[in-house]
N, C-alpha and C. Protein backbone atom coordinates (compact mmCIF):
# COMPACT_ATOMS: atom_id res chain seq x y z
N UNK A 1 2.56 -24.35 -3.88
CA UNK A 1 2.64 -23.31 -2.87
C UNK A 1 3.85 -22.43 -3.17
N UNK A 2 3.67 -21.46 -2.81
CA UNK A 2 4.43 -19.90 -3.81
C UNK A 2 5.19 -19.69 -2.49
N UNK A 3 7.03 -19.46 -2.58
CA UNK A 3 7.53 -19.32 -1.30
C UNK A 3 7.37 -17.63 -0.58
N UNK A 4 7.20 -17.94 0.30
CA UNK A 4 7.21 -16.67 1.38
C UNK A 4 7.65 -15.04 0.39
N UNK A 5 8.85 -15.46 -0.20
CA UNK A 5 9.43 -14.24 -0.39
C UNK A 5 8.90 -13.30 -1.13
N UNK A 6 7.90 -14.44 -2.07
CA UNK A 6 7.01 -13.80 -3.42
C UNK A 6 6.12 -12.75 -3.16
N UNK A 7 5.75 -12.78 -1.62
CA UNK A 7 4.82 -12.09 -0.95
C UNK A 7 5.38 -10.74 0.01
N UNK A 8 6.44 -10.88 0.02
CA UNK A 8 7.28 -9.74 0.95
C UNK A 8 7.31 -8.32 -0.25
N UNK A 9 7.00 -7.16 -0.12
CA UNK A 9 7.35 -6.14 -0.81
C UNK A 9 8.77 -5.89 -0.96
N UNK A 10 9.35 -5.15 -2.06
CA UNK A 10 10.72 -5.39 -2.32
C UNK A 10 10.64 -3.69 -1.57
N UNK A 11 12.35 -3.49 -1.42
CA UNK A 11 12.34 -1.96 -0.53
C UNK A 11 11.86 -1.08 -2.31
N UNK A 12 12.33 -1.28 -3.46
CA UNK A 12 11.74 -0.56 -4.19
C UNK A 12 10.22 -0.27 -4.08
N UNK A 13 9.38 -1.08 -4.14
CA UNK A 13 8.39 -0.89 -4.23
C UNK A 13 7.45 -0.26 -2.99
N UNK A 14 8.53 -0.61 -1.94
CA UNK A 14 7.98 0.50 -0.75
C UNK A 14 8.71 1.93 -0.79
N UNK A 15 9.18 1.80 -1.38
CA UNK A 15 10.16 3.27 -2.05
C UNK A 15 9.08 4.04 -2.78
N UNK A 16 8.51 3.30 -4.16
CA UNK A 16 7.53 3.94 -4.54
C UNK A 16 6.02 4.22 -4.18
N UNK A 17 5.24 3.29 -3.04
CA UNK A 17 4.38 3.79 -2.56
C UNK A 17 4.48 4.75 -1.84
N UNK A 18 5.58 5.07 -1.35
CA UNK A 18 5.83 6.52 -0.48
C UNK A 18 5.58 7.37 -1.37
N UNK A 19 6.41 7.60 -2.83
CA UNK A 19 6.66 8.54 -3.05
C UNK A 19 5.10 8.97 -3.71
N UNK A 20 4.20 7.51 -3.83
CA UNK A 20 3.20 7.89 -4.33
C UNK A 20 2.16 8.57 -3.63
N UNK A 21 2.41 7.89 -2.18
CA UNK A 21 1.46 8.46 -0.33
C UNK A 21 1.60 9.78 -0.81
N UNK A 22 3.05 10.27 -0.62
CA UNK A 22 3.27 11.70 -0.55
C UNK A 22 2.67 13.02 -1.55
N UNK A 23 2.46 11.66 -2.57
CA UNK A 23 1.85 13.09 -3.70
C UNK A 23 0.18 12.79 -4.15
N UNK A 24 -0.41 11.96 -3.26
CA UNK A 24 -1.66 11.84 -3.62
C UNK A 24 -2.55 12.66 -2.45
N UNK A 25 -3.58 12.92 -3.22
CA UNK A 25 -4.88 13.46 -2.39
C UNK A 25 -5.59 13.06 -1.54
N UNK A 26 -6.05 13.18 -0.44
CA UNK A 26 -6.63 12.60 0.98
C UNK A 26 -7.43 11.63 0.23
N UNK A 27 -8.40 11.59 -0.63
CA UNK A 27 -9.63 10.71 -1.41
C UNK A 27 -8.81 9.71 -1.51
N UNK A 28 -7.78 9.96 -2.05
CA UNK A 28 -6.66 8.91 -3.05
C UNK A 28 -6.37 7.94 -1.86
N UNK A 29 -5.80 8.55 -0.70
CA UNK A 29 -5.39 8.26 0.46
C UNK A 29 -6.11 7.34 1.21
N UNK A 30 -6.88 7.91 1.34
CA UNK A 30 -8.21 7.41 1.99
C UNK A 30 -8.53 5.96 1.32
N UNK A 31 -8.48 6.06 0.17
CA UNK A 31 -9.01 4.68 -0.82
C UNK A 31 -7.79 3.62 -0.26
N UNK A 32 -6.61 3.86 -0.61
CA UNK A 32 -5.21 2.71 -0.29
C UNK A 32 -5.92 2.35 1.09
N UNK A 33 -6.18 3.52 2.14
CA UNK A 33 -6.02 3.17 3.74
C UNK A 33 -7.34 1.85 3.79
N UNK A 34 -8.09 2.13 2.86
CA UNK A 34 -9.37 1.03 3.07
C UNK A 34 -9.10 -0.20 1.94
N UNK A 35 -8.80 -0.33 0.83
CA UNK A 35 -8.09 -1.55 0.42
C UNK A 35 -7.33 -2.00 1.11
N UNK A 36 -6.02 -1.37 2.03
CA UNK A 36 -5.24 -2.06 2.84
C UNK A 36 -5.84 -2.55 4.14
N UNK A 37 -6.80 -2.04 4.78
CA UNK A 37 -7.13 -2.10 6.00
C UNK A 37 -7.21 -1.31 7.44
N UNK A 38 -6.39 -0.11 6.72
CA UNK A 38 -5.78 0.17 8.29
C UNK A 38 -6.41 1.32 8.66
N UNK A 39 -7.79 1.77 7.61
CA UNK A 39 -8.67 2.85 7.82
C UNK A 39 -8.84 2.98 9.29
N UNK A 40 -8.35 4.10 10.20
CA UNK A 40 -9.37 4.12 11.64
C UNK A 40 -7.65 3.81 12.51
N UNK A 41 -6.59 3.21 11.96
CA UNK A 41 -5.50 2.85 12.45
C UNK A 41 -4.70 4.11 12.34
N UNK A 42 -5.02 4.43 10.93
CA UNK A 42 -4.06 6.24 10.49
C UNK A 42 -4.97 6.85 9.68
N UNK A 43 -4.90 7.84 9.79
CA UNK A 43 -5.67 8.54 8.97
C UNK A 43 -4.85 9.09 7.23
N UNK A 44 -5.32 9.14 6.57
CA UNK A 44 -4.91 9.82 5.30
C UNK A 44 -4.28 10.92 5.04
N UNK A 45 -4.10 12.17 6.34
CA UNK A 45 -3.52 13.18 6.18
C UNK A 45 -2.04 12.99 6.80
N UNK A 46 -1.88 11.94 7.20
CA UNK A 46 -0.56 11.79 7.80
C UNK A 46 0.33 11.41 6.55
N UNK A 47 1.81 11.95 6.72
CA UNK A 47 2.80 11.34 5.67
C UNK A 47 3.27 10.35 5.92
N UNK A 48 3.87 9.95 5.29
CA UNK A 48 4.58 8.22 4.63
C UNK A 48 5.44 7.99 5.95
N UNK A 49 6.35 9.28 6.07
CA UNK A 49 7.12 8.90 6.94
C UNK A 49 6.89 8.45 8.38
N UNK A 50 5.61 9.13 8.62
CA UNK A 50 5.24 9.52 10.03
C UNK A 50 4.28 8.16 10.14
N UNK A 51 3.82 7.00 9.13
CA UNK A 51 3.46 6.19 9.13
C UNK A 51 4.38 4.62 9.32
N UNK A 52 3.66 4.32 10.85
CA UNK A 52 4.38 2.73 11.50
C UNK A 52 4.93 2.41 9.96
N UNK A 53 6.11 1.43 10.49
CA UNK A 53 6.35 0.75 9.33
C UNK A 53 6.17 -0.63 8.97
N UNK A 54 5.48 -1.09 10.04
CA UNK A 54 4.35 -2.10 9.95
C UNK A 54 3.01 -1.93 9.08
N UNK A 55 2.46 -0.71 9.35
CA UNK A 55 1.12 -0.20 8.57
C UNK A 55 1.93 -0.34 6.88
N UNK A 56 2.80 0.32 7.18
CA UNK A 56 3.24 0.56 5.54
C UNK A 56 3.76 -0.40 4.82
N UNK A 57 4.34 -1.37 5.73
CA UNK A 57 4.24 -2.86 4.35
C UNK A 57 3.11 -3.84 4.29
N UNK A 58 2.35 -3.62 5.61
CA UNK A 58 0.85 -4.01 5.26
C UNK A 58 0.29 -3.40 3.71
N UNK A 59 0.13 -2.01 4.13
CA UNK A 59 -0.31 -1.10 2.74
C UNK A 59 0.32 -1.57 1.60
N UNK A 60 1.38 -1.33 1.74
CA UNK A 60 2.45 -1.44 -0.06
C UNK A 60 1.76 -3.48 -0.37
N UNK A 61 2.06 -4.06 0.27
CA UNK A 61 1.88 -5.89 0.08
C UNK A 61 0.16 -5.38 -0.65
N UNK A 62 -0.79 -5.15 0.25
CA UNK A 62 -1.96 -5.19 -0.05
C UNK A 62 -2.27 -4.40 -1.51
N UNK A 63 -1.96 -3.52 -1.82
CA UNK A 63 -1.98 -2.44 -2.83
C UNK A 63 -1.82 -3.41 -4.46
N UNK A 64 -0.34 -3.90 -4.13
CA UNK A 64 0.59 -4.67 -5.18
C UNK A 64 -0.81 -6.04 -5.01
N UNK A 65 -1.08 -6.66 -4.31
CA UNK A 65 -1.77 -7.19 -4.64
C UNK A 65 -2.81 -7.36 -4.81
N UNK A 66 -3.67 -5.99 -5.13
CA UNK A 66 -4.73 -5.53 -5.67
C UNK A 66 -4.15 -5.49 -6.80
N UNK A 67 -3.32 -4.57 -7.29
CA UNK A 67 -2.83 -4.28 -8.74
C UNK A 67 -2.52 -6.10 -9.55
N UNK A 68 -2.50 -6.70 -8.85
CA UNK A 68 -2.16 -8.70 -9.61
C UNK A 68 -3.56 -8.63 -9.77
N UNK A 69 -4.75 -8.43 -8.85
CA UNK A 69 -5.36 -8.61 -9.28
C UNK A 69 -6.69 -8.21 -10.40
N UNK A 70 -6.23 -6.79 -10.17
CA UNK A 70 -6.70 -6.02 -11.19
C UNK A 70 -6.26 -6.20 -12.59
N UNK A 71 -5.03 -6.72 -12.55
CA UNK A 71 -4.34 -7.08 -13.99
C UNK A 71 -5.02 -8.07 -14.30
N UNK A 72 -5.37 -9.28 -13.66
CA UNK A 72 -5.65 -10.28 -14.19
C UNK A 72 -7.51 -10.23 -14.61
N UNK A 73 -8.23 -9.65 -13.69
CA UNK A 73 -9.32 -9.19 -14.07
C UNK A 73 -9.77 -8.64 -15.51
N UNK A 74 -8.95 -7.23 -15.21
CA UNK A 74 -9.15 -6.82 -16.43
C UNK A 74 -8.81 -6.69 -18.04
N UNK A 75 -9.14 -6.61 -18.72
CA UNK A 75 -8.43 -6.92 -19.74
C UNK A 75 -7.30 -5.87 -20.70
């Protein structure tokens, strides 16, 4: 069993999903908000900032761990 912390987003990496929120396209947007979950909670046209910061380490955790698992998937 993998401790707690392994699973917490680091502030970098919620550093960079912002900066990534901020420069992607509603589609783009839209896609994170439904891998993460929170489709119907916020919508996609809202910015990073103006997004709970609950929603947003939901998002950033869920994202990063799509990307583990996309790594390991694919080749």
């Amino acid at each position: 069993m993998k401790p707690i912390a392994e699973f917490l987003p680091t502030p970098d990496q919620v550093l960079a999903a912002g900066d990534v929120w901020d420069r992607t396209t509603k589609e783009a947007r839209y896609i994170l908000l439904t891998l993460g979950g929170q489709l119907g909670a916020i919508g996609p046209s809202i910015p990073w900032a103006d997004i709970p910061a609950t929603f947003r380490l939901e998002l950033v955790h869920r994202v990063y761990l799509f990307r583990d698992l996309l790594n390991r998937v694919l080749p």
